[in-house]
C-alpha atoms as a PDB file:
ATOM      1  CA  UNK A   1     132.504 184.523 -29.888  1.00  0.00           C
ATOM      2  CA  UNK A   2     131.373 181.909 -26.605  1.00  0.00           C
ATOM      3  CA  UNK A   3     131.518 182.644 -23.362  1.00  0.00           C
ATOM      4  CA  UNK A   4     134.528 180.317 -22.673  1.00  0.00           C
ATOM      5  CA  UNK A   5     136.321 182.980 -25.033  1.00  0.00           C
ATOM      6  CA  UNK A   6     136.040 185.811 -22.187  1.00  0.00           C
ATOM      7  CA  UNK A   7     139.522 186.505 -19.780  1.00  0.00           C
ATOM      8  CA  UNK A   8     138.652 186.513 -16.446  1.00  0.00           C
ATOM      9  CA  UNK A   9     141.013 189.021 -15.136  1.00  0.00           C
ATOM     10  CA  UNK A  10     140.660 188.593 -11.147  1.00  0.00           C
ATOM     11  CA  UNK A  11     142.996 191.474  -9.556  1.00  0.00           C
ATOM     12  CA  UNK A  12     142.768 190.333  -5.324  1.00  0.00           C
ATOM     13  CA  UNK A  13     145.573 190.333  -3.183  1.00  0.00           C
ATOM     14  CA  UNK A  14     143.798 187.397  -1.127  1.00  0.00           C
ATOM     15  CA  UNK A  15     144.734 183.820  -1.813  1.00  0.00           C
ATOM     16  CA  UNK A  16     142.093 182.530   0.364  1.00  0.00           C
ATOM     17  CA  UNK A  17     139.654 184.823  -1.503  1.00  0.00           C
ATOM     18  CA  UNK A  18     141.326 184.156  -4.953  1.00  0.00           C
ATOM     19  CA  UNK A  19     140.398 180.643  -4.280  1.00  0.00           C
ATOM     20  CA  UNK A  20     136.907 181.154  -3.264  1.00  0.00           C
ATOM     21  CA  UNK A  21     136.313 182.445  -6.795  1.00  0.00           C
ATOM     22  CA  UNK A  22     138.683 179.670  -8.700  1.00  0.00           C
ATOM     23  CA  UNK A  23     136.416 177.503  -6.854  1.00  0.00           C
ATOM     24  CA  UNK A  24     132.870 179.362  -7.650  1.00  0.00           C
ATOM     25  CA  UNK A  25     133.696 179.095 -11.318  1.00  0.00           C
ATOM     26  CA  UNK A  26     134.835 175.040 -11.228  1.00  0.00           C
ATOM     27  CA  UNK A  27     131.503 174.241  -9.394  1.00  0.00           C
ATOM     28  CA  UNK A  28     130.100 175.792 -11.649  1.00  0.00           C
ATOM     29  CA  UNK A  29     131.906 174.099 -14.623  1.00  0.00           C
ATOM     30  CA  UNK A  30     132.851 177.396 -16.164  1.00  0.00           C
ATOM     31  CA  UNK A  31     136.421 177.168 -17.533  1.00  0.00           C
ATOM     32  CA  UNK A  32     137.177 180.229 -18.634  1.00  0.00           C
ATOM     33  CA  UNK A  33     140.323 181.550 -18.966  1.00  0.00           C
ATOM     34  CA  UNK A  34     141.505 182.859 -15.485  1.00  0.00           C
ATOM     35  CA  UNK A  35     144.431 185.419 -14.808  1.00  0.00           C
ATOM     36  CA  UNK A  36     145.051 187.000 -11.322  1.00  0.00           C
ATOM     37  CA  UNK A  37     147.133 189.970 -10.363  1.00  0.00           C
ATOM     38  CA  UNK A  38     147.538 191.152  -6.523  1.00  0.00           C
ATOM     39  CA  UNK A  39     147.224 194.292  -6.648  1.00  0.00           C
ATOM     40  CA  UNK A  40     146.407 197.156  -9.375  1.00  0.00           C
ATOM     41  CA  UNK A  41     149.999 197.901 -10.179  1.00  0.00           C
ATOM     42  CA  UNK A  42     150.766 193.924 -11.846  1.00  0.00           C
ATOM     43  CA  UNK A  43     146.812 194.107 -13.566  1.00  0.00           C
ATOM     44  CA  UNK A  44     147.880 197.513 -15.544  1.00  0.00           C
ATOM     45  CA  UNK A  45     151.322 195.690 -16.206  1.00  0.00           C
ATOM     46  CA  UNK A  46     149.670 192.323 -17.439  1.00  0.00           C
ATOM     47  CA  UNK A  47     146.650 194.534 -19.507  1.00  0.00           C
ATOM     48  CA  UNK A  48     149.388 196.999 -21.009  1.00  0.00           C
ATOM     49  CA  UNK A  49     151.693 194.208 -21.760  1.00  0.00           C
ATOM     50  CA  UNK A  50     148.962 192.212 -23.621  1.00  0.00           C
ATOM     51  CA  UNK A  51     149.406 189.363 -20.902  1.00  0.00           C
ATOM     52  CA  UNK A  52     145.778 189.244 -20.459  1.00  0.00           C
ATOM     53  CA  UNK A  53     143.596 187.763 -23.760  1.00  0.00           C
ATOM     54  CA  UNK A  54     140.890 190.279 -25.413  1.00  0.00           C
ATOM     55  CA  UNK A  55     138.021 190.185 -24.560  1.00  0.00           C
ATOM     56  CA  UNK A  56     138.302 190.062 -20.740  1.00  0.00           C
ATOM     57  CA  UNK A  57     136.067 191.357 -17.657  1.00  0.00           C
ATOM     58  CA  UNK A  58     138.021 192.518 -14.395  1.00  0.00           C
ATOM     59  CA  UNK A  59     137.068 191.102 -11.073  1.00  0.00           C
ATOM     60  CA  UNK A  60     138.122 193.589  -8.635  1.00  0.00           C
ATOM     61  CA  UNK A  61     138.897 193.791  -5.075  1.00  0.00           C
ATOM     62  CA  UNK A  62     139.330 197.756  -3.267  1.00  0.00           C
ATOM     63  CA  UNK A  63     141.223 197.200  -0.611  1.00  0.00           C
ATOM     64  CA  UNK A  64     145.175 196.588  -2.125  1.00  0.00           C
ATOM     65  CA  UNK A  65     148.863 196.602  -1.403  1.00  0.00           C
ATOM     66  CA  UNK A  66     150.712 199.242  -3.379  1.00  0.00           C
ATOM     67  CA  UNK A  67     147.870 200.387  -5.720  1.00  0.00           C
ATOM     68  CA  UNK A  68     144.356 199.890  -4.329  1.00  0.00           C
ATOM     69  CA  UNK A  69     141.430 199.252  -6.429  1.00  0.00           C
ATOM     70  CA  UNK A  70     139.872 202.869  -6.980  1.00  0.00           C
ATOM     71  CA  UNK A  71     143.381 204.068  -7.760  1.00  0.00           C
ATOM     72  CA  UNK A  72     143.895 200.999 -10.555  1.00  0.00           C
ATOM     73  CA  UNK A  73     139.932 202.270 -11.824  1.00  0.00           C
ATOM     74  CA  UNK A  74     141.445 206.207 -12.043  1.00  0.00           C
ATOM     75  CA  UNK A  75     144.458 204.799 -14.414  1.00  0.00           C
ATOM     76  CA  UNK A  76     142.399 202.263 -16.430  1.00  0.00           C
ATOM     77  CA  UNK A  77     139.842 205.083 -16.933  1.00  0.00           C
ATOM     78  CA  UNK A  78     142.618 207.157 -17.895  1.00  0.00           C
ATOM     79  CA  UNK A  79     143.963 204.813 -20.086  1.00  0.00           C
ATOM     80  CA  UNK A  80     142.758 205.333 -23.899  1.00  0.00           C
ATOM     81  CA  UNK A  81     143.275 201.518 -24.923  1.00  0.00           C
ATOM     82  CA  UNK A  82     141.698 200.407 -21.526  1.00  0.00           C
ATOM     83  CA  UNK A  83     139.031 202.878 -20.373  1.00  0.00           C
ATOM     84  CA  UNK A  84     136.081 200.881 -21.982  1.00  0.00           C
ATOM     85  CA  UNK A  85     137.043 197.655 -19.706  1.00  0.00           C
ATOM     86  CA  UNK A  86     134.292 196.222 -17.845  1.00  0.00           C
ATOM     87  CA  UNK A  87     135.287 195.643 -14.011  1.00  0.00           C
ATOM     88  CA  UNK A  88     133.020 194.350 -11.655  1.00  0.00           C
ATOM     89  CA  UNK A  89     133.995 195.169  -7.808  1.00  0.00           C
ATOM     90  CA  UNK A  90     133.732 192.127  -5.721  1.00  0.00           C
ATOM     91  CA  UNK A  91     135.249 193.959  -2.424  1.00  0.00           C
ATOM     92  CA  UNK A  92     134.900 194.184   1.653  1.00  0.00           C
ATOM     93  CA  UNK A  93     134.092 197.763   1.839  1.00  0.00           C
ATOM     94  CA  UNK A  94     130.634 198.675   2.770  1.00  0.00           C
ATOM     95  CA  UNK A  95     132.201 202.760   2.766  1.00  0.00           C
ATOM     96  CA  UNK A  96     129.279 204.593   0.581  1.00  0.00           C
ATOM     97  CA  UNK A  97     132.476 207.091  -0.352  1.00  0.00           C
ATOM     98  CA  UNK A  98     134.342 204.029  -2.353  1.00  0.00           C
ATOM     99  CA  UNK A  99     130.724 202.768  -3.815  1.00  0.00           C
ATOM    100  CA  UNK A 100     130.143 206.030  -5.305  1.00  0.00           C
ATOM    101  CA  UNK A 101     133.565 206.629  -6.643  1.00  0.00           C
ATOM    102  CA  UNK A 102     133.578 203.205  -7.892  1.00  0.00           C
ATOM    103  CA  UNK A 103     130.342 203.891 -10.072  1.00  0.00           C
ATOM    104  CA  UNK A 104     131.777 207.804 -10.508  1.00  0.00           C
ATOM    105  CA  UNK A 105     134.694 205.445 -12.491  1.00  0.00           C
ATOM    106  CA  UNK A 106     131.947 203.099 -14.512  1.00  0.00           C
ATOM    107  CA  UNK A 107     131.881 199.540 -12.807  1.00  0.00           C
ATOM    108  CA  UNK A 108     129.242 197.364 -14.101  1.00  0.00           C
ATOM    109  CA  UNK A 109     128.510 196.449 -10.302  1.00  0.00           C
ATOM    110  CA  UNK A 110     129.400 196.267  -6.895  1.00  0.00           C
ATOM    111  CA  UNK A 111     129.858 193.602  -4.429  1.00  0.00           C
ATOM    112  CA  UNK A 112     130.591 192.800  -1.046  1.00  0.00           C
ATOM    113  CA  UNK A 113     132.457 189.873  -0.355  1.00  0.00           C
ATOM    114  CA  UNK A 114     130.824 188.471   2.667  1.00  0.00           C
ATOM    115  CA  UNK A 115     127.296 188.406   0.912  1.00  0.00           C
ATOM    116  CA  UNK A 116     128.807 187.175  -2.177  1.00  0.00           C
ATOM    117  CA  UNK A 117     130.212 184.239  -0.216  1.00  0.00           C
ATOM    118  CA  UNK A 118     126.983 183.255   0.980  1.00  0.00           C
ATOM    119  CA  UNK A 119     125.733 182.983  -2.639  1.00  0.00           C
ATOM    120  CA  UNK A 120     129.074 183.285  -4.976  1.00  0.00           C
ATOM    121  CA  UNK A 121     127.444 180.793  -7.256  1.00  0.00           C
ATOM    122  CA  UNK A 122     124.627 183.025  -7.552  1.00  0.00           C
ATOM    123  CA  UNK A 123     127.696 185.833  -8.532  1.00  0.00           C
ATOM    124  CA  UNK A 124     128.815 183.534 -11.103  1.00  0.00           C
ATOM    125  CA  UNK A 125     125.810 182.597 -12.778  1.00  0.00           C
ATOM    126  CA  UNK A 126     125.079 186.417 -13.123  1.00  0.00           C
ATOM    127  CA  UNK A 127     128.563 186.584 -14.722  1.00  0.00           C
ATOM    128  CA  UNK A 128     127.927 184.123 -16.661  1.00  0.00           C
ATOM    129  CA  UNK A 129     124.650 185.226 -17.996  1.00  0.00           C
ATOM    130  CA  UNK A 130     126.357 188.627 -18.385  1.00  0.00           C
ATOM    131  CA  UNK A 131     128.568 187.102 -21.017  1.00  0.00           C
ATOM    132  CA  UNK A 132     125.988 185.118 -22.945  1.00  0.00           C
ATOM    133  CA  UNK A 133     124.334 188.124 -23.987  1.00  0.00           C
ATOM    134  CA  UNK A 134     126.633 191.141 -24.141  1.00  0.00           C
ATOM    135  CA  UNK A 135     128.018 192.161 -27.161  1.00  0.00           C
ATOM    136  CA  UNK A 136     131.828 193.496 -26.647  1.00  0.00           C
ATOM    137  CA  UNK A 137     133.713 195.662 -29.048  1.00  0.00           C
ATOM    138  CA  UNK A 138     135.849 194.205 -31.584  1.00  0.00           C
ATOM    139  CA  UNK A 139     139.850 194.826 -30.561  1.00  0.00           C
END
């Protein structure tokens, strides 16, 4: 498998902030696949629906319409064919109670959007190097 093979499933109900990370990944010249939901309810309708192309990693914003992001972490957990997913929060909130449930739920990090904006290329490298090297399960 490449790196270009991985789904980048980006669930953010901001277009502006959408952008910012559509953006990131062109500057970078990373074209993979891209997918965005706006909120947690269409990203467990496009994963359970097999809209969304194994193997993937979850970008994921908290703060949502209809179903927020630590709500949409509770269901995928939940979820036998989805609870080994790796998200990665990429979020506004600073509150320590949504960091620590966010880990309590197994993110593989967590980060806030206004220092990510000051160095999302640095974000995306990290992503990037994250999917060089790790090994996902076979589907």
């Amino acid at each position: 498998m490449q790196n270009n093979d991985i789904t980048v499933l980006v669930v953010e109900d901001d277009d502006v902030d959408y952008m910012t990370v559509k953006r990131s990944f062109a500057k970078r010249k990373i074209m993979n696949p891209m997918v965005r939901a706006i909120d947690g309810v269409e990203a467990l309708e496009l994963l359970r629906g097999g809209q969304v192309d194994y193997p993937f990693i979850i970008l994921l914003d908290l703060k949502m319409p209809r179903m927020g992001g630590l709500e949409f972490l509770e269901k995928l957990r939940a979820d036998s064919q989805l609870q080994e997913t790796v998200v990665f929060v990429l979020t506004t909130s600073k509150d320590e109670d949504d960091i620590h449930h966010s880990y309590a739920n197994n993110v593989a990090g967590y980060f806030l959007k206004e220092q990510a904006s000051d160095s999302m290329s640095s974000l995306v490298d990290m992503l990037d190097g994250y999917w060089r090297i790790v090994q996902f399960p076979a589907k």
